[in-house]
N, C-alpha and C. Protein backbone atom coordinates (compact mmCIF):
# COMPACT_ATOMS: atom_id res chain seq x y z
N UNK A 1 -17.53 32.24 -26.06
CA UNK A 1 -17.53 31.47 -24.84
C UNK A 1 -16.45 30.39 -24.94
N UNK A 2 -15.71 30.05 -23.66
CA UNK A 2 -14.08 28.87 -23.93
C UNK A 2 -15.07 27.99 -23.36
N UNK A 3 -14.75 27.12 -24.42
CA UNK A 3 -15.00 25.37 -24.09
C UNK A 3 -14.69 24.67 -22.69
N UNK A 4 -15.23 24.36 -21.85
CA UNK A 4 -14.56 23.99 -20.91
C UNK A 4 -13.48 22.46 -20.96
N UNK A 5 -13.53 21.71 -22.42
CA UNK A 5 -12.58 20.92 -22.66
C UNK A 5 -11.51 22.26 -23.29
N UNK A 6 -11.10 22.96 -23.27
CA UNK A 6 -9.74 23.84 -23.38
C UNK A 6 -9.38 23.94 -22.65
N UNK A 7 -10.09 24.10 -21.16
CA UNK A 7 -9.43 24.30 -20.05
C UNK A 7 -8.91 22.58 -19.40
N UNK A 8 -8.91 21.57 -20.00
CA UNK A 8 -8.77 20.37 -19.02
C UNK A 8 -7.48 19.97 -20.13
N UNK A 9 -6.60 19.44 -19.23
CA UNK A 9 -5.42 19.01 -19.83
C UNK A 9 -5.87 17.35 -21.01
N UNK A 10 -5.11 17.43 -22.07
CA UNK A 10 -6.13 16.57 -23.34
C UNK A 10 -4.67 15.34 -22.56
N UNK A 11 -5.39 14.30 -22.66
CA UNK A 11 -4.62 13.40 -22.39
C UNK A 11 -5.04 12.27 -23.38
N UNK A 12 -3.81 11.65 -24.33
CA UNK A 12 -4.03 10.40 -25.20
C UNK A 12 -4.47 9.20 -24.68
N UNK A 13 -4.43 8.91 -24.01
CA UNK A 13 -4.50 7.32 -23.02
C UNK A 13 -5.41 7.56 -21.98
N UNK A 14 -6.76 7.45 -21.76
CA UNK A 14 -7.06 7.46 -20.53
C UNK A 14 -6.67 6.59 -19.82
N UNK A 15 -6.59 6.87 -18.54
CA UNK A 15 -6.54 5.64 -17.55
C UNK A 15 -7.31 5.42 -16.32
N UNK A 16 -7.29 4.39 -15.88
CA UNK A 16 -8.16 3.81 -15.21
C UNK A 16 -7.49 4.17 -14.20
N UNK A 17 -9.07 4.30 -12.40
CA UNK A 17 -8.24 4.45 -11.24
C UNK A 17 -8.78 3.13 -10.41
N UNK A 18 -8.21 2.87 -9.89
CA UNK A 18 -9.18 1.50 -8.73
C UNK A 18 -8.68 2.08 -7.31
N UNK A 19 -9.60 1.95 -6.34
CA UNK A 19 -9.04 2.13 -5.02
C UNK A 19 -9.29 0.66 -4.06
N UNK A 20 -8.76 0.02 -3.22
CA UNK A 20 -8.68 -0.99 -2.65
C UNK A 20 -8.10 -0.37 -0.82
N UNK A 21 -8.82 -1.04 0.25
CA UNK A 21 -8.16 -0.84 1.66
C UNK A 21 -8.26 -1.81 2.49
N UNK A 22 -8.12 -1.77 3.14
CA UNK A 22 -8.12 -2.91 4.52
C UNK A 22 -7.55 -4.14 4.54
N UNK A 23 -6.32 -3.95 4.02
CA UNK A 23 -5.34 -5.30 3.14
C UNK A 23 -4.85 -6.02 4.03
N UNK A 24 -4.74 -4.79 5.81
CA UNK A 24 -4.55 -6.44 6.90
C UNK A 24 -3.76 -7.18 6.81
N UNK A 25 -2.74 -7.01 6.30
CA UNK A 25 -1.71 -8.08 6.50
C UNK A 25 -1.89 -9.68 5.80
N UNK A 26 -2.30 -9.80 4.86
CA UNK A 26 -2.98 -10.81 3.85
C UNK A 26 -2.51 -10.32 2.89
N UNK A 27 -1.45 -10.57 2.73
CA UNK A 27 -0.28 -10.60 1.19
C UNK A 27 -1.56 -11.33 0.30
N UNK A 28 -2.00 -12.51 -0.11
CA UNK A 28 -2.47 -13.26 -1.09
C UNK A 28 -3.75 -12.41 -1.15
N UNK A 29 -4.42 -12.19 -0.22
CA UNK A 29 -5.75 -11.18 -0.74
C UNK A 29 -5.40 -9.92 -1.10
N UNK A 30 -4.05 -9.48 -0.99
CA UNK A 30 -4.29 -8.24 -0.91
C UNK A 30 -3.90 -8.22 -2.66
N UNK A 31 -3.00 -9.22 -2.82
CA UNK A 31 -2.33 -9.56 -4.57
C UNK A 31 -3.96 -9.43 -5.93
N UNK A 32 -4.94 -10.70 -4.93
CA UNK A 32 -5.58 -10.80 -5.54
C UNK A 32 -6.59 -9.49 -5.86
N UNK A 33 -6.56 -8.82 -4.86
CA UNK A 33 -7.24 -7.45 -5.00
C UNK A 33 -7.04 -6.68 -5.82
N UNK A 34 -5.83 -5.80 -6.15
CA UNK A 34 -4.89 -5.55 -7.12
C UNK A 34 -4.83 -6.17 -7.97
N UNK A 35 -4.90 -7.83 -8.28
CA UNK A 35 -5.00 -8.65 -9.78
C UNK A 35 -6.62 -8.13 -10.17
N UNK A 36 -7.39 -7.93 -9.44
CA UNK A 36 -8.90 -7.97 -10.05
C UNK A 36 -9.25 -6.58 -10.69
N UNK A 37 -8.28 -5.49 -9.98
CA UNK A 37 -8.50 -4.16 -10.50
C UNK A 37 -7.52 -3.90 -12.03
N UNK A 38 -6.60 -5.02 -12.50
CA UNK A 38 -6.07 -5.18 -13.42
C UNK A 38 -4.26 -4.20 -13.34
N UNK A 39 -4.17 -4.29 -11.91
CA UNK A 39 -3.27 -3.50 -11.51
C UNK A 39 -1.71 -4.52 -11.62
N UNK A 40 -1.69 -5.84 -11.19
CA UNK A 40 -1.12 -6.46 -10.76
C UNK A 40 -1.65 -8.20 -11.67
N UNK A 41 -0.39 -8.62 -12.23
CA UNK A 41 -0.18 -10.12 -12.66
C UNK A 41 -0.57 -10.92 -11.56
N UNK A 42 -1.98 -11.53 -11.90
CA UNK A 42 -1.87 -12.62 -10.84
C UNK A 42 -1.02 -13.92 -10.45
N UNK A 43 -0.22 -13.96 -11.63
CA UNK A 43 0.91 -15.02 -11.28
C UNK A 43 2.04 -15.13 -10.34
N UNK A 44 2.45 -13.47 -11.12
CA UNK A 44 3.60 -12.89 -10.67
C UNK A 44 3.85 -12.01 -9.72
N UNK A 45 2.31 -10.88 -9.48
CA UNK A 45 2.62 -10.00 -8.32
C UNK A 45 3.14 -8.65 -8.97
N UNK A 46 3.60 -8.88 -10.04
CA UNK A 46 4.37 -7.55 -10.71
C UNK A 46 3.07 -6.82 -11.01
N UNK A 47 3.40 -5.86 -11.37
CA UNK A 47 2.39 -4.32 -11.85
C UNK A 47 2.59 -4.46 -13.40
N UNK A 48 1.38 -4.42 -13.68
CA UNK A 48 0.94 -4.59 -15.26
C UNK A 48 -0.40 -3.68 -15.36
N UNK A 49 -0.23 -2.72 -14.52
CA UNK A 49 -1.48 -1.80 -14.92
C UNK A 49 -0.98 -0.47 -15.35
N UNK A 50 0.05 -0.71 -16.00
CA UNK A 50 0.62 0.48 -17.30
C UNK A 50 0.17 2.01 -16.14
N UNK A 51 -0.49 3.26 -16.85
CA UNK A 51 -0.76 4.63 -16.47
C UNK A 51 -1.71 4.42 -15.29
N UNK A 52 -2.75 3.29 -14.87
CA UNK A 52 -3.66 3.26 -14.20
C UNK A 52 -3.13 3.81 -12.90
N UNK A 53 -4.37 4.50 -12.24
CA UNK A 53 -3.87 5.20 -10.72
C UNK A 53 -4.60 3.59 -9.63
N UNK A 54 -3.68 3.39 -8.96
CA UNK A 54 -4.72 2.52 -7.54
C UNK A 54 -4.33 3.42 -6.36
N UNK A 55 -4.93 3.49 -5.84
CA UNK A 55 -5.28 4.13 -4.11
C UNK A 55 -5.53 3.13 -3.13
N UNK A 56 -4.46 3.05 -2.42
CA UNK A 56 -4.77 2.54 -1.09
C UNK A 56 -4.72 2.98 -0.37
N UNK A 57 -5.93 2.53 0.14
CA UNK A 57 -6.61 3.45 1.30
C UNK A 57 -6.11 3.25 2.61
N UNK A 58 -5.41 2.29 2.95
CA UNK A 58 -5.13 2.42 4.16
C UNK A 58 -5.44 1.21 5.21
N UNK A 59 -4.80 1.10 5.90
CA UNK A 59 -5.11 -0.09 7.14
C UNK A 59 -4.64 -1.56 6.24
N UNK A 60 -3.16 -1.02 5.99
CA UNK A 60 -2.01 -2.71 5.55
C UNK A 60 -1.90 -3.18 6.76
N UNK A 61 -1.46 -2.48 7.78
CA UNK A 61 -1.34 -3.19 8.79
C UNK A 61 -2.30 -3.80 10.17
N UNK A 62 -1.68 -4.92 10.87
CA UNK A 62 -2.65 -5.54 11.47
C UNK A 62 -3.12 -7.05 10.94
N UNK A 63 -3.42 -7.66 11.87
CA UNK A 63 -4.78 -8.60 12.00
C UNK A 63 -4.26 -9.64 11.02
N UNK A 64 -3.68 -9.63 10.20
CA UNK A 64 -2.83 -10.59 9.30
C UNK A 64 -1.73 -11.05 9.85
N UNK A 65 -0.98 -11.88 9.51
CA UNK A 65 0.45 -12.18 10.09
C UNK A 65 1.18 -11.54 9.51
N UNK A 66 1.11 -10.93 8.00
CA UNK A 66 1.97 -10.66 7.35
C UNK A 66 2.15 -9.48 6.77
N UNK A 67 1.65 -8.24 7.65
CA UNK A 67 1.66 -7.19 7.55
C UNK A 67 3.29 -6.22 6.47
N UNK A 68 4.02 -7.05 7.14
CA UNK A 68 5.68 -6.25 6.53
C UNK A 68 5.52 -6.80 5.30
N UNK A 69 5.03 -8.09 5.26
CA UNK A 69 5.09 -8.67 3.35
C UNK A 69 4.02 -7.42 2.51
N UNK A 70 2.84 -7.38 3.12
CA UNK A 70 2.16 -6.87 2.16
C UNK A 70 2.82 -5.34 2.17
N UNK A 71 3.17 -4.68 2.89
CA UNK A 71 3.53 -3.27 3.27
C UNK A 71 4.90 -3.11 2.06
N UNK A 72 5.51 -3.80 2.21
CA UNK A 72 7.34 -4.20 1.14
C UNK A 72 6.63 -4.42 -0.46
N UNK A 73 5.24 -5.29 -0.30
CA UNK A 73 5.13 -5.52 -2.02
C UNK A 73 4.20 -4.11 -2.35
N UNK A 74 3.58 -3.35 -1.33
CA UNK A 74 2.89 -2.17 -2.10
C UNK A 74 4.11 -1.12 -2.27
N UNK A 75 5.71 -1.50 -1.78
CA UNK A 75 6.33 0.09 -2.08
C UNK A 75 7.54 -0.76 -3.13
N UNK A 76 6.97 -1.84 -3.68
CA UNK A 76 7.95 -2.68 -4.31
C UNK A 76 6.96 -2.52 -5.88
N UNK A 77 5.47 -2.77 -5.57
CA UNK A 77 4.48 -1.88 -6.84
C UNK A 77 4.67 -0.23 -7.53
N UNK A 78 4.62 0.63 -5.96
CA UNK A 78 4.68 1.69 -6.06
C UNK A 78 5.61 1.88 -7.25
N UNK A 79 7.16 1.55 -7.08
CA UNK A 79 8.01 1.88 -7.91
C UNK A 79 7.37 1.50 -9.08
N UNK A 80 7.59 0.12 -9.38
CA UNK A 80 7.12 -0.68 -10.73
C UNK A 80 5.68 0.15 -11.21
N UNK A 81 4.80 0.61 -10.62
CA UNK A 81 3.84 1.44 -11.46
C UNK A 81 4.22 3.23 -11.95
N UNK A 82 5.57 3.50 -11.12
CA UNK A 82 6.29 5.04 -11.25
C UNK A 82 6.91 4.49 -13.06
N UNK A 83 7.84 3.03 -12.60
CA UNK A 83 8.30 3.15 -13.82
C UNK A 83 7.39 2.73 -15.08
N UNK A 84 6.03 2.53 -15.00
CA UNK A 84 5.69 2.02 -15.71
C UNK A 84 4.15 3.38 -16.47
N UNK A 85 4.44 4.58 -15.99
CA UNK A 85 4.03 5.57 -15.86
C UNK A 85 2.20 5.57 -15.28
N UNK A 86 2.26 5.10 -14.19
CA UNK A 86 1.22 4.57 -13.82
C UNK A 86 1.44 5.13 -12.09
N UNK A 87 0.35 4.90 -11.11
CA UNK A 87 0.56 5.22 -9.67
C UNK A 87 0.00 4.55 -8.98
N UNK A 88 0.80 4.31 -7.76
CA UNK A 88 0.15 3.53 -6.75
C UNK A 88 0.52 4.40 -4.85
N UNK A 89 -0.77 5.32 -4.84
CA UNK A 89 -1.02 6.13 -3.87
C UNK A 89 -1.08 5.03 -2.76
N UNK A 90 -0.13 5.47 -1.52
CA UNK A 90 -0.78 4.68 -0.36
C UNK A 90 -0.83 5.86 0.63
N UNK A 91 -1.77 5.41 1.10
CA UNK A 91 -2.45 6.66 2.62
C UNK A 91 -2.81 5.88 3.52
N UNK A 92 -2.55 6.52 4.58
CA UNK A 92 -2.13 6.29 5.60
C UNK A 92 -3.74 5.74 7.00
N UNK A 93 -3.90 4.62 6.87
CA UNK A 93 -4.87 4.46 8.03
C UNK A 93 -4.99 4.12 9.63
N UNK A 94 -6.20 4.57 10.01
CA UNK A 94 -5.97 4.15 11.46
C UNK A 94 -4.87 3.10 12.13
N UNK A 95 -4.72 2.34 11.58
CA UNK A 95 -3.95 0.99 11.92
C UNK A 95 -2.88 1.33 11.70
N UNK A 96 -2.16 2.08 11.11
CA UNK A 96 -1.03 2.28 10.73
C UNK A 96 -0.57 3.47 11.60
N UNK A 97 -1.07 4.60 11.81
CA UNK A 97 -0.82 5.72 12.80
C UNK A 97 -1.22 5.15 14.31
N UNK A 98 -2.10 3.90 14.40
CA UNK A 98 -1.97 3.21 15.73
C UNK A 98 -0.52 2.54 16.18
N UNK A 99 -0.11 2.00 15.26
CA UNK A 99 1.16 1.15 14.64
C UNK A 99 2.32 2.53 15.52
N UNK A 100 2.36 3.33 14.91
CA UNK A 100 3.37 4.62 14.86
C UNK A 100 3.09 5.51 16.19
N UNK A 101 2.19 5.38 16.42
CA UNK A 101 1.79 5.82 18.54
C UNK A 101 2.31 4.54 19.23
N UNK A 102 3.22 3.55 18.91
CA UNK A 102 3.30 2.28 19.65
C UNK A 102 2.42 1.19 20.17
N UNK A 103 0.80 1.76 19.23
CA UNK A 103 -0.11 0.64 19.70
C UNK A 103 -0.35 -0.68 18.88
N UNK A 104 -0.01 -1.79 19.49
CA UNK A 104 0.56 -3.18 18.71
C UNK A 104 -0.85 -3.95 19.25
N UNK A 105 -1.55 -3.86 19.95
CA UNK A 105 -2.43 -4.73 20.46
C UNK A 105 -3.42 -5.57 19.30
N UNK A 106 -3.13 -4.56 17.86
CA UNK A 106 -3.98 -5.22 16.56
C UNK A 106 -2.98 -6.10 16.04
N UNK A 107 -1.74 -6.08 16.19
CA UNK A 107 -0.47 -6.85 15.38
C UNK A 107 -0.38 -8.02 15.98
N UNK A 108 -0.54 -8.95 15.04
CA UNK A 108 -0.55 -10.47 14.95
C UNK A 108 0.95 -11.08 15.59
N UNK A 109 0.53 -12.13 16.76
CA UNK A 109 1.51 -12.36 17.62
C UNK A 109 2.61 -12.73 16.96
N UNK A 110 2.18 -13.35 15.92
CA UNK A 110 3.47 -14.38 15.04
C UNK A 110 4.32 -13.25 14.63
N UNK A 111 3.86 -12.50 14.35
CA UNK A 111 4.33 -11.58 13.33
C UNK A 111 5.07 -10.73 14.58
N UNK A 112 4.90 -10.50 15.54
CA UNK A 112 5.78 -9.11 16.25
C UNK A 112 6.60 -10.29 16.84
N UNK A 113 6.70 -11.87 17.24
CA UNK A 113 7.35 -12.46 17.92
C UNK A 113 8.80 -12.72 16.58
N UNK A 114 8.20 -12.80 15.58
CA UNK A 114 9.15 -12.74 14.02
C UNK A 114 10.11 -11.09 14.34
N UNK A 115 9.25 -10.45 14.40
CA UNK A 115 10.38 -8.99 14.65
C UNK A 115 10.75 -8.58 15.80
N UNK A 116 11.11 -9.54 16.67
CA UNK A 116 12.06 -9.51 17.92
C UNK A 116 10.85 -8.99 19.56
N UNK A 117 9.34 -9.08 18.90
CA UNK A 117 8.63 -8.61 20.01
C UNK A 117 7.89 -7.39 19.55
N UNK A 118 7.17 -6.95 20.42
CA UNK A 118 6.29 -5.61 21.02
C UNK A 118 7.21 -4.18 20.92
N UNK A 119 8.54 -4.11 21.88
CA UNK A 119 9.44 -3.40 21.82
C UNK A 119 10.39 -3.01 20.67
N UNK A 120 10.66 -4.61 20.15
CA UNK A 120 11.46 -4.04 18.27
C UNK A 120 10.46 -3.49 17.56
N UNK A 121 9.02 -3.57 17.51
CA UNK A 121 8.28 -3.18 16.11
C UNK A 121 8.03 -2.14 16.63
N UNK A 122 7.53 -2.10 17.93
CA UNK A 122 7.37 -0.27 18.27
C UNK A 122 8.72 0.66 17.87
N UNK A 123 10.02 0.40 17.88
CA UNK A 123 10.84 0.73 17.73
C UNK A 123 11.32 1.13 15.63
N UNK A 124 10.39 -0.03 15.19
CA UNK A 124 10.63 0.26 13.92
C UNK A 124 9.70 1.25 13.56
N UNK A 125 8.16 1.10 14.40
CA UNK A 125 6.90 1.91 13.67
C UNK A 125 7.29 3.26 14.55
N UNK A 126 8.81 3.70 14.69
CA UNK A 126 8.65 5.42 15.31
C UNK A 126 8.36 6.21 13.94
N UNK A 127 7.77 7.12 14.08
CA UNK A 127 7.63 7.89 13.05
C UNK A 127 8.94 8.61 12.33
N UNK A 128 9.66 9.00 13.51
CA UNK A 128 10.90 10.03 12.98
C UNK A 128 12.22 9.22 12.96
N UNK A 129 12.11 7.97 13.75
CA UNK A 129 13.52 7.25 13.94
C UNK A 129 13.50 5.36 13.23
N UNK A 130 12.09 5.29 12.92
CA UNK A 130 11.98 3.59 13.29
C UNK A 130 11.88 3.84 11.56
N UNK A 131 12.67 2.53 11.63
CA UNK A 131 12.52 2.49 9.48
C UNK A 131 11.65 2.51 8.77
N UNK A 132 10.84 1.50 9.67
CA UNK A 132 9.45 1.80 8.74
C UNK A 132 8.41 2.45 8.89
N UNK A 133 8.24 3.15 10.06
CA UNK A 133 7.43 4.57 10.76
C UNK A 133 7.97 5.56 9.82
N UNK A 134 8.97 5.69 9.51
CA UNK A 134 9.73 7.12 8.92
C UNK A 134 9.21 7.04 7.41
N UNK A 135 9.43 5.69 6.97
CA UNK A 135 8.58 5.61 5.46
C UNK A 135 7.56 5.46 5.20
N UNK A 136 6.41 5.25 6.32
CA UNK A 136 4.97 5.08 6.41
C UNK A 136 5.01 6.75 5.67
């Protein structure tokens, strides 16, 4: 009879996964979230969670003012946990595919009056043409 540990790939290092969502546009909660799962330096913001997987679940954007900050430091992690042989999954939530249909009515005034209005961010959140729709 085969062991069913023969069939599972042997890995030296386990690692840890954390999943975290609803980050809302709250850069400082969203840091601290990520500092508590041991993903992220709470000083610094940098990724110090070596192989560990985090999952975010989704819904960066919205309801915060500072939706583009937190959205820039999870694909500014992403890398820093690629190079650090570690992952940082982001998927895609309601708020964000609302975002990318042109619906802004959750996006914090400060924040769309900062990116030229209603019309520039719809224009960025296109899926196929807007910069940051296309990299969502």
């Amino acid at each position: 009879m085969l062991a069913l540990s023969a069939l599972l790939p042997a890995y030296s290092h386990p690692s840890s996964v954390c999943a975290v969502g609803d980050l809302h546009g709250d850069l400082q909660h969203a840091l601290a979230a990520l500092a508590l799962c041991g993903a992220v330096d709470p000083e610094t913001g940098s990724w110090v969670g070596g192989a560990m997987t985090v999952v975010q679940t989704g819904d960066v954007l919205d309801r915060g003012n500072n939706s583009l900050g937190v959205l820039r430091a999870l694909w500014r992690l992403q890398a820093e946990a690629e190079a650090a042989g570690g992952e940082l999954v982001l998927l895609l939530g309601n708020h964000e595919l609302m975002n990318m249909q042109g619906k802004v009515h959750y996006v914090h005034k400060a924040e769309l009056a900062a990116e030229g209005g209603a019309g520039a961010w719809k224009r960025r959140m296109q899926p196929t043409v807007g910069d940051l729709g296309a990299a969502l």
